[in-house]
Protein backbone atom coordinates (compact mmCIF):
# COMPACT_ATOMS: atom_id res chain seq x y z
CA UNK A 1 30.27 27.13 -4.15
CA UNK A 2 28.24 25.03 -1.18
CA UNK A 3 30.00 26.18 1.92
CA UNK A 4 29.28 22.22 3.19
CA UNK A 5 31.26 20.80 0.36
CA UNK A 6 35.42 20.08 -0.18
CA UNK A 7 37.06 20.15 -3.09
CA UNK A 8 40.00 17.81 -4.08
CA UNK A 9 42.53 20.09 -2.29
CA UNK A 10 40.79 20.74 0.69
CA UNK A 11 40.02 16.89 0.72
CA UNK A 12 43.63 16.08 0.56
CA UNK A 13 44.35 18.89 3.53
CA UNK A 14 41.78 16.79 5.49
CA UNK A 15 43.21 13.27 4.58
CA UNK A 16 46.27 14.48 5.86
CA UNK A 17 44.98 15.67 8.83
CA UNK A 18 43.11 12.49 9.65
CA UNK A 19 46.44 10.82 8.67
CA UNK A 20 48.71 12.35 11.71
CA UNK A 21 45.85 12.92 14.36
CA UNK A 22 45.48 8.99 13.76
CA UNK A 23 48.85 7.85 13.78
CA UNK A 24 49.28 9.95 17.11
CA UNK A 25 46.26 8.51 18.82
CA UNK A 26 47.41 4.38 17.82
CA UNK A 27 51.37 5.35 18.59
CA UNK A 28 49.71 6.08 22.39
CA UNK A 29 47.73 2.94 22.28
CA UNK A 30 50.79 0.83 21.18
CA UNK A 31 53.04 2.48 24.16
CA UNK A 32 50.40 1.31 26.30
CA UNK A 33 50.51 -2.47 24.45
CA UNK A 34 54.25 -2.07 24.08
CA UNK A 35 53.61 -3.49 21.07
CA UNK A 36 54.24 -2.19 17.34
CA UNK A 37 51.35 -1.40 15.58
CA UNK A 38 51.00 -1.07 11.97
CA UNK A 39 48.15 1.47 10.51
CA UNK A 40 47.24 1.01 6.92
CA UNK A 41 46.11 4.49 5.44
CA UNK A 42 42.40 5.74 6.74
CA UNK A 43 39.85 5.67 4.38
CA UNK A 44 38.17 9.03 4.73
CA UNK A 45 34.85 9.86 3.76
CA UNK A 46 32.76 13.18 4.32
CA UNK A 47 28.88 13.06 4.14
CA UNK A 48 25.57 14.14 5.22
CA UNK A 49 24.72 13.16 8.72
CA UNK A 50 21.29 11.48 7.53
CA UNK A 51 23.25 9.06 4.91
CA UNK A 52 25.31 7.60 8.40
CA UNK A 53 23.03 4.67 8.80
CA UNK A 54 23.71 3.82 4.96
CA UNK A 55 27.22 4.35 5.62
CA UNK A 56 27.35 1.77 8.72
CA UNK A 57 25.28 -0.80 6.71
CA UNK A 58 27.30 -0.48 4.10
CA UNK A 59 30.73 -1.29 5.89
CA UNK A 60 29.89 -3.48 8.49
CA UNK A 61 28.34 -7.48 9.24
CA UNK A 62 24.76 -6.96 10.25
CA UNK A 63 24.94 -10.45 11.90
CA UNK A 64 27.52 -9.47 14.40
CA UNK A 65 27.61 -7.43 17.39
CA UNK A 66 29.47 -4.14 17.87
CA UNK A 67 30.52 -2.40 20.35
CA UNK A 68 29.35 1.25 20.18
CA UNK A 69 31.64 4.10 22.14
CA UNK A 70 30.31 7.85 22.22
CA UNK A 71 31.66 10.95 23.47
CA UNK A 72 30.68 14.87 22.95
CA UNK A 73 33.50 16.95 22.15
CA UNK A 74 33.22 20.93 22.95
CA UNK A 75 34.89 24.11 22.79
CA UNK A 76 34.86 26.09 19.09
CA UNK A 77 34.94 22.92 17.39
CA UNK A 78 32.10 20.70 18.50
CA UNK A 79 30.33 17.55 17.36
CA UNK A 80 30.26 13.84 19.04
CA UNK A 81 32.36 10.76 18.41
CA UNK A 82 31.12 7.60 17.49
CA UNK A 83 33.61 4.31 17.55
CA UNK A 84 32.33 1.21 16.27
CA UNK A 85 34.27 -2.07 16.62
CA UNK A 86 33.25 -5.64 16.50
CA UNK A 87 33.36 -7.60 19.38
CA UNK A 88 36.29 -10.57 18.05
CA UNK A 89 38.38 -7.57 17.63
CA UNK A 90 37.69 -5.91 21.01
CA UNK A 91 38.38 -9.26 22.47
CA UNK A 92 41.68 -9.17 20.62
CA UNK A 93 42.89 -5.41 22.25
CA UNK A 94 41.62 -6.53 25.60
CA UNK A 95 43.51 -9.82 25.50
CA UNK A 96 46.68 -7.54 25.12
CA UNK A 97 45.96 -6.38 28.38
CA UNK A 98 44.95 -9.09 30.49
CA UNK A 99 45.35 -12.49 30.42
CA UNK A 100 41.86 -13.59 31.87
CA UNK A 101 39.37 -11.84 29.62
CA UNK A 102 35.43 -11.80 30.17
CA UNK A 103 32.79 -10.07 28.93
CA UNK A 104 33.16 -7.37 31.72
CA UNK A 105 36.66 -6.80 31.23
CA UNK A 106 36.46 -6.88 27.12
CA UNK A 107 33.78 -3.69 27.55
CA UNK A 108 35.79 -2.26 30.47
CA UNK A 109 39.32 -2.48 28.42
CA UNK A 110 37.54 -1.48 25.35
CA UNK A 111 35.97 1.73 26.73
CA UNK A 112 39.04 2.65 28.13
CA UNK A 113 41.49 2.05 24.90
CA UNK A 114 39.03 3.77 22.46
CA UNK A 115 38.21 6.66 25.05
CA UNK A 116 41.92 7.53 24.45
CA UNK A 117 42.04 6.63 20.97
CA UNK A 118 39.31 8.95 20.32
CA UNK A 119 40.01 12.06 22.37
CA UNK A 120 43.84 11.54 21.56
CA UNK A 121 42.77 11.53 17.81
CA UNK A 122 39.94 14.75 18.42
CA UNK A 123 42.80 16.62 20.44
CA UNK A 124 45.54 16.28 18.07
CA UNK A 125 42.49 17.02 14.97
CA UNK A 126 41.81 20.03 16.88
CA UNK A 127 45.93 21.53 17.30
CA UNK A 128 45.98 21.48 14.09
CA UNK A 129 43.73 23.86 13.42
CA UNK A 130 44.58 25.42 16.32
CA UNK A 131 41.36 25.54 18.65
CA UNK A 132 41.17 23.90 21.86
CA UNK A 133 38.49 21.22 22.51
CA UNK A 134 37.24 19.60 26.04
CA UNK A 135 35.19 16.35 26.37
CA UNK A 136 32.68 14.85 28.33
CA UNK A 137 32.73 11.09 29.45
CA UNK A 138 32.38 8.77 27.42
CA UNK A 139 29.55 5.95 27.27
CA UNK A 140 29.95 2.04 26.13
CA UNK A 141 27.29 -0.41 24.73
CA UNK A 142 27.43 -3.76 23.38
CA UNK A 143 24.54 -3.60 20.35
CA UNK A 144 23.59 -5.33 17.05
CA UNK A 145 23.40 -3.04 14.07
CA UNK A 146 19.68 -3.20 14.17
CA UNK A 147 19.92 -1.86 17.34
CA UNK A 148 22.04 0.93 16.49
CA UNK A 149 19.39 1.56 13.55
CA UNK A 150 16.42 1.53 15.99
CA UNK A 151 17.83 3.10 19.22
CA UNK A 152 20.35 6.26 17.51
CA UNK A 153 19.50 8.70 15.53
CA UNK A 154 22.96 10.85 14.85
CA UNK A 155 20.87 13.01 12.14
CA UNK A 156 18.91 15.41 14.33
CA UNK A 157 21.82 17.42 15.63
CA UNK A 158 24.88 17.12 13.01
CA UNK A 159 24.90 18.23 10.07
CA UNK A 160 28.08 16.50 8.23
CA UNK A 161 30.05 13.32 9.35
CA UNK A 162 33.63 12.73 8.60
CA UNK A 163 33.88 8.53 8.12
CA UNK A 164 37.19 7.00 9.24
CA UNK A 165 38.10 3.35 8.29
CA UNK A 166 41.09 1.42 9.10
CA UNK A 167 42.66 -1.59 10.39
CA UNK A 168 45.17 -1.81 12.91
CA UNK A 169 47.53 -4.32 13.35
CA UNK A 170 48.82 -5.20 16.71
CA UNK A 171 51.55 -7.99 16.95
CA UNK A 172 49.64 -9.75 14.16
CA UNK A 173 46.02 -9.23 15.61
CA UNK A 174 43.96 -7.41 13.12
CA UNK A 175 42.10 -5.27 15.29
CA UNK A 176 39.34 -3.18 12.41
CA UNK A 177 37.03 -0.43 13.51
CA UNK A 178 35.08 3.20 12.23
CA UNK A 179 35.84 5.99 13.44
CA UNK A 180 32.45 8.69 12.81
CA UNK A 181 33.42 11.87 13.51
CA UNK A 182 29.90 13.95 14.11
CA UNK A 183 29.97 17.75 13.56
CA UNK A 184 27.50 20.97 13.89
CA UNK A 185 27.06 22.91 10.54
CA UNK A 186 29.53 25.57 12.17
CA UNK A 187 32.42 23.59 13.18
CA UNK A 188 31.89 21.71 9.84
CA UNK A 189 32.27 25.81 8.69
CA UNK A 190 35.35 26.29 10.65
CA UNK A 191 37.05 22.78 9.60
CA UNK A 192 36.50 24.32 5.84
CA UNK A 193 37.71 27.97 6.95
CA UNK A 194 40.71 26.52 8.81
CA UNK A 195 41.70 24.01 6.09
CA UNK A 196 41.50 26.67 3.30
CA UNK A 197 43.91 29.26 5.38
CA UNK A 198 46.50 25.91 5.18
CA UNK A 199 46.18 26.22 1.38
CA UNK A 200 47.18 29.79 1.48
């Protein structure tokens, strides 16, 4: 069997996974809100690195703007986050936080909330399978998905991409966004190896 592919077990190890490292990352976000927030069930996809641009054209309005958040992750599980949200729904999680919102403080607020959404998510991803991971800062831009087409190319160093789709619901404000979780053909290896020794 392809090392690089999951079978329906190991895919429902890694749902499950995605499941709790999610739900811990959005119950920190809501403590910050105080504000319940309801998580319908990730989508989770797994797939090639050079099919992510189909992927993102696929699930998202190519007349709006998105904001784009990446961060590298390291240690023995290593890859880069990408966070993709549209702007009416950044404007709705910043307006959570302050009362006066503006351009400035929608990217501001929104690099801050998804930083720790992201890393929360990554560091609880990575306790599970027990390795430790450390990050470097995180970057913010405000881009049409042409742009992200023309200026990104997430193929050259990853070799699989684990796709992460949901909706959160904060007091009533749909707030939707993609989580793309970028990985090296060995930690993609090590996600299998530990995911397979939780089947045993």
């Amino acid at each position: 069997m392809d090392v690089m592919m999951l079978n329906h077990e190991e895919k429902d190890v890694l749902q499950e996974m995605v499941n709790i490292s999610f739900g811990s990352a959005t119950a920190i976000i809501a403590d910050m809100m105080n504000a319940f927030a309801k998580l319908a069930v990730p989508s989770v996809e797994i797939i090639d690195a050079k099919d992510i641009f189909d992927i993102i054209l696929e699930k998202i309005d190519r007349t709006e703007k998105y904001f784009l958040v990446t961060q590298m992750y390291m240690g023995d599980f290593e890859g880069e986050t990408v966070f993709l949200i549209d702007y009416d729904s950044a404007y709705n999680l910043a307006s959570k936080f302050d009362s006066i919102v503006m351009d400035e403080n929608v990217s501001d607020i929104t690099l801050e909330l998804t930083n720790i959404l992201t890393s929360s998510f990554i560091r609880s991803f990575a306790e599970l399978m027990g390795v430790k991971v450390r990050f470097s800062p995180p970057s913010i831009e405000l881009i049409s998905v042409d742009g992200i087409l023309k200026q990104h190319d997430f193929s050259n160093n990853y070799s699989k991409v684990i796709v992460i789709s949901t909706l959160l619901e904060f007091e009533k404000e749909n707030i939707k966004g993609f989580l793309f979780i970028l990985m090296k053909e060995d930690s993609f290896k090590l996600l299998k190896e530990k995911i397979n020794s939780m089947l045993e």
